[in-house]
Every structure is written in C-alpha cells, then in structure tokens.
C-alpha atoms as a PDB file:
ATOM      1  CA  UNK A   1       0.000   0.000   0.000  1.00  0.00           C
ATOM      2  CA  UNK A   2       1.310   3.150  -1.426  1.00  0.00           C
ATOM      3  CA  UNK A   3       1.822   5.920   1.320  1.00  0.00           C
ATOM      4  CA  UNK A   4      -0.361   8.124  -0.017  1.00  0.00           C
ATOM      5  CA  UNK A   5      -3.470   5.951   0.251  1.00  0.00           C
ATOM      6  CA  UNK A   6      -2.874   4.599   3.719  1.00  0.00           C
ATOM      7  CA  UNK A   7      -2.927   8.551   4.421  1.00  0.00           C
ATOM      8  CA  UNK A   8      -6.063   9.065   2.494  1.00  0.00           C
ATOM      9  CA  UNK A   9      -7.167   6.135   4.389  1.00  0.00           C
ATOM     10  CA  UNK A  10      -6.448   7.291   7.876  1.00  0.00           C
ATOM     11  CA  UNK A  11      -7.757  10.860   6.936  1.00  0.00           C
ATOM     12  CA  UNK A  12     -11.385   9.471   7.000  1.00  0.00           C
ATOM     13  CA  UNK A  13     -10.591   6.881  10.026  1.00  0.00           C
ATOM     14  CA  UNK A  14      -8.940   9.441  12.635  1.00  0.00           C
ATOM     15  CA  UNK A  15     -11.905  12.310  12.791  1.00  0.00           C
ATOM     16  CA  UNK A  16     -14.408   9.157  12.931  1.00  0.00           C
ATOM     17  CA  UNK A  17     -12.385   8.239  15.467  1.00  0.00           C
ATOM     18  CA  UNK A  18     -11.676  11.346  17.209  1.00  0.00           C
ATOM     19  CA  UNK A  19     -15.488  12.434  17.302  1.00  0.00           C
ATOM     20  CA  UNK A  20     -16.540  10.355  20.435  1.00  0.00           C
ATOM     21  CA  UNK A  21     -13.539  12.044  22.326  1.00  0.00           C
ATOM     22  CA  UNK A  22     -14.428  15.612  21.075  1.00  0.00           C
ATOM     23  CA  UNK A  23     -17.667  15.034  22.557  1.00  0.00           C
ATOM     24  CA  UNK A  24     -16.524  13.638  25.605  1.00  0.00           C
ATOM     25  CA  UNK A  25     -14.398  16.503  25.962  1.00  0.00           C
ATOM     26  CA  UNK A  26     -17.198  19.058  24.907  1.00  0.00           C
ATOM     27  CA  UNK A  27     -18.836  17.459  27.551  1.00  0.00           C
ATOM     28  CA  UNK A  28     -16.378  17.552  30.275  1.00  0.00           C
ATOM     29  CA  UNK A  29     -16.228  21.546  29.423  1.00  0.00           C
ATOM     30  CA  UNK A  30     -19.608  22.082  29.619  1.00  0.00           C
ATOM     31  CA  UNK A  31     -20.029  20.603  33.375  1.00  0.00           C
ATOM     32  CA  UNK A  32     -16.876  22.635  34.348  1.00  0.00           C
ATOM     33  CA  UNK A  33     -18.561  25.485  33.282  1.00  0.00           C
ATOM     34  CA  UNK A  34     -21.759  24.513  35.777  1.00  0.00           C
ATOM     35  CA  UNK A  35     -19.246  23.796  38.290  1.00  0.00           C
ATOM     36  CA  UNK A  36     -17.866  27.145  38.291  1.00  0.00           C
ATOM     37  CA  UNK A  37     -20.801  28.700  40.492  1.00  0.00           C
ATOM     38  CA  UNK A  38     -20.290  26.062  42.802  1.00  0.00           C
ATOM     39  CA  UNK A  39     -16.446  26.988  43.232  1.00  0.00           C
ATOM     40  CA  UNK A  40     -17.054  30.820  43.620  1.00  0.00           C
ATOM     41  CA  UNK A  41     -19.566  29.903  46.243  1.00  0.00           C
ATOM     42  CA  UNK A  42     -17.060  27.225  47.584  1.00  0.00           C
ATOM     43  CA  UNK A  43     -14.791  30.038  47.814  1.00  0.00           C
ATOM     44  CA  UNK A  44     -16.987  32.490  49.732  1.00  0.00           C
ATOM     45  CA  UNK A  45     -18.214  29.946  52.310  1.00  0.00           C
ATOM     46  CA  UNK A  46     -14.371  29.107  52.790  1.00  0.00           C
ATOM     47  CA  UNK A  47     -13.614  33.204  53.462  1.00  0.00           C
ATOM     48  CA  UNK A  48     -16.409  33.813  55.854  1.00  0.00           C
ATOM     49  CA  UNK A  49     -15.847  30.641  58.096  1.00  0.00           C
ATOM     50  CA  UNK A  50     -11.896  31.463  58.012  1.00  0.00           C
ATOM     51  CA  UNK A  51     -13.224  35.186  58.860  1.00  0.00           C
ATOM     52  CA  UNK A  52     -15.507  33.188  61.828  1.00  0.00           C
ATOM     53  CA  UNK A  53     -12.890  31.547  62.740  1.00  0.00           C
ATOM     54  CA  UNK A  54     -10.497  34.886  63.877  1.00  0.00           C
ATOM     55  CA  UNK A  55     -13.573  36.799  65.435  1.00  0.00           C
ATOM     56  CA  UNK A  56     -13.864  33.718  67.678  1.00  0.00           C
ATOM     57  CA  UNK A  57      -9.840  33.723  67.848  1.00  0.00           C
ATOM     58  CA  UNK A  58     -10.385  37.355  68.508  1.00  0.00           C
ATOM     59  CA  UNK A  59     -13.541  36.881  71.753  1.00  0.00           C
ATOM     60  CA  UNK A  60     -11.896  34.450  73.154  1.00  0.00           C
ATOM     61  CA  UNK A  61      -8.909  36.504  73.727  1.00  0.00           C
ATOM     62  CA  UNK A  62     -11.200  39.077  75.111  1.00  0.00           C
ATOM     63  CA  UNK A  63     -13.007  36.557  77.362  1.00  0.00           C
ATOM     64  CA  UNK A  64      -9.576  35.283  78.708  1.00  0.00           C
ATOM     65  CA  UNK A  65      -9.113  39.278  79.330  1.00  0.00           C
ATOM     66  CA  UNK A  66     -11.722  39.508  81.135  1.00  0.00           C
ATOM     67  CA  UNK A  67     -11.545  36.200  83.516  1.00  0.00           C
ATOM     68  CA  UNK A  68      -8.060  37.728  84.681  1.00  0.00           C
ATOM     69  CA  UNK A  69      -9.681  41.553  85.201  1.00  0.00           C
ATOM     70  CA  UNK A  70     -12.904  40.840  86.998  1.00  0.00           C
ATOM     71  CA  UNK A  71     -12.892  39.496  90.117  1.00  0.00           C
ATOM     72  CA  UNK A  72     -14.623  35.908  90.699  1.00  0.00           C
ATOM     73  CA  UNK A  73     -17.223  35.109  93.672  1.00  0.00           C
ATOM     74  CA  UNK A  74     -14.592  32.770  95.139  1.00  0.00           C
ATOM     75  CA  UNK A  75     -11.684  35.550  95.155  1.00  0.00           C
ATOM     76  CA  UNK A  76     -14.342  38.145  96.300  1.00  0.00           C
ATOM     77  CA  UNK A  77     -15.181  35.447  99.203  1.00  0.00           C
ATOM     78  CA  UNK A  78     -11.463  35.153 100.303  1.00  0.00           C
ATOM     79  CA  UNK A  79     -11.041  39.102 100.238  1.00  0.00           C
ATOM     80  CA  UNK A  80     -14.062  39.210 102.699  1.00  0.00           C
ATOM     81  CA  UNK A  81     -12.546  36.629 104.969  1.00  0.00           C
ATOM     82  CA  UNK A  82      -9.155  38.531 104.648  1.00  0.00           C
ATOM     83  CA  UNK A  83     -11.518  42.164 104.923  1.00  0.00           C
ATOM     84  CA  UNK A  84     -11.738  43.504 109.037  1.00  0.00           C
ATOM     85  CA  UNK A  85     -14.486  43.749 110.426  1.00  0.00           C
ATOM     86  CA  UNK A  86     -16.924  46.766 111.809  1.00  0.00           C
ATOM     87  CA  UNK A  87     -15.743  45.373 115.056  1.00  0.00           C
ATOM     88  CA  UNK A  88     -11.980  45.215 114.380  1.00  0.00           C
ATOM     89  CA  UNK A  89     -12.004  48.314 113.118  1.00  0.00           C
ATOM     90  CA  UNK A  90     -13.738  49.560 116.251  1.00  0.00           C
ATOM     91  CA  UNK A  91     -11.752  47.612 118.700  1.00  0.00           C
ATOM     92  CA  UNK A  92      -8.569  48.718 116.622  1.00  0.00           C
ATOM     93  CA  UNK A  93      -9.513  52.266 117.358  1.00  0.00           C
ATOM     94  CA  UNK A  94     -10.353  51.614 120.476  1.00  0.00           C
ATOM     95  CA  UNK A  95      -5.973  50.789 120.792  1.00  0.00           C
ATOM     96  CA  UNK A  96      -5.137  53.815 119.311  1.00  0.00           C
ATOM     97  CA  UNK A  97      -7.052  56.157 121.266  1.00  0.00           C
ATOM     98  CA  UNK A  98      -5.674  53.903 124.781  1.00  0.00           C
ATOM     99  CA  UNK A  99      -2.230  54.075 123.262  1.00  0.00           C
ATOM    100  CA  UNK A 100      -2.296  57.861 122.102  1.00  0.00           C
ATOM    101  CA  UNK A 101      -3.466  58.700 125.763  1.00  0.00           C
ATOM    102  CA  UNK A 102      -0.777  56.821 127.446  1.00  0.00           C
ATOM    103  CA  UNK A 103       1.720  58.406 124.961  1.00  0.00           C
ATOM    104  CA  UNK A 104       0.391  61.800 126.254  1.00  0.00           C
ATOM    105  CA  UNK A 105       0.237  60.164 129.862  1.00  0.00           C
ATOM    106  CA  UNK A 106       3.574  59.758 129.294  1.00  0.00           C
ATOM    107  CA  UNK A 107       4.787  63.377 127.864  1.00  0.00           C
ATOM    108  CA  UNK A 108       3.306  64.467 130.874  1.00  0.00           C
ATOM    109  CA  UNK A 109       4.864  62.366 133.118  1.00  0.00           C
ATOM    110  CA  UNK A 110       8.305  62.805 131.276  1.00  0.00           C
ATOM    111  CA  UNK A 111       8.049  67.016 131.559  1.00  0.00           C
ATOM    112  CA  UNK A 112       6.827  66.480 135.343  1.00  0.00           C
ATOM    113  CA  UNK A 113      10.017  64.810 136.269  1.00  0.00           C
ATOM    114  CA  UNK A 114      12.468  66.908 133.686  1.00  0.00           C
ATOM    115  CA  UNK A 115      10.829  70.231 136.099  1.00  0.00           C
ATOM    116  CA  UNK A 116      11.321  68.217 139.262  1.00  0.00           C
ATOM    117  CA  UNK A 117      15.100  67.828 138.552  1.00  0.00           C
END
C-alpha cells in the first residue's frame, strides 16, 4: 500500500475516530462550566468561616481578658474573709485612742520629772 493511500485512508478513520472524544471533551467543558458557580460559592463559604474563625480567635482573647480583670465570687469570698471587720475596726480604734493617751500620759509624766530635777 502506497503511502499516499494509507494517508487518504487514515484521513477518514482518525476524525471518525476522534469524534466520540471531542464530545466527551465538549462534555467535560460544559459541566466545568456549571461547576464554576459552585467553586465561587465554595470560595466564599471558605472566606467567611476562616473570617468566623479569627472573630472567635479574637472573643476568646477578650473573654480570657476579662476572667483575669474581673474578680470571681470565690476571690471576692477570700477578700471578705481577709476584709476587718466593723468590730476590728472599732476595737482597733479603740488601741489607738488607749495608746495615744498613754503616749500623752507619758509626755506628761516625762516634763513632770524633767521640772522636778
């Protein structure tokens, strides 16, 4: 078989041949092209939970701020056991006004015996 015939000859077998897969592949393009709706809003959901995802980085930051700022009913309990009171306070006054008399008790005392001399 002469060359020139077993081209002639393939000419008419390779686009028979070729047709299936240029409409396989005319298919394939066409569902891309459908998908592409799907990947932008693939692509959106993906940016807001990643944006989710720092504000809730972000508040629980703030949260942890705040645990170690306000003050929690057990450490406000063990500042009120640590706190004085009303009657400490008055019995503790009660000392310095006996111990601010005896100071001037003994001034007194002190100049009395600094004239006597």
């Amino acid at each position: 078989m002469p060359n020139e015939e077993l081209a002639k000859m393939l000419r008419g077998i390779i686009p028979a041949e070729l047709k299936p897969i240029k409409d396989e592949l005319v298919s394939v393009k066409t569902q891309l092209g459908e998908l592409e709706p799907i990947k932008i809003q693939l692509d959106e959901n993906t940016r807001i939970a990643k944006a989710l995802l720092h504000r809730t980085e972000e508040l629980d930051a703030k949260f942890d701020g705040l645990l170690l700022a306000t003050a929690t009913k057990e450490s406000i309990a063990r500042l009120e056991a640590k706190m004085a009171s009303k009657e400490d306070i008055d019995r503790l006054a009660h000392d310095v006004n006996f111990l601010v008399r005896k100071a001037a008790e003994h001034d007194e005392d002190i100049r009395r015996l600094r004239k006597a001399e």
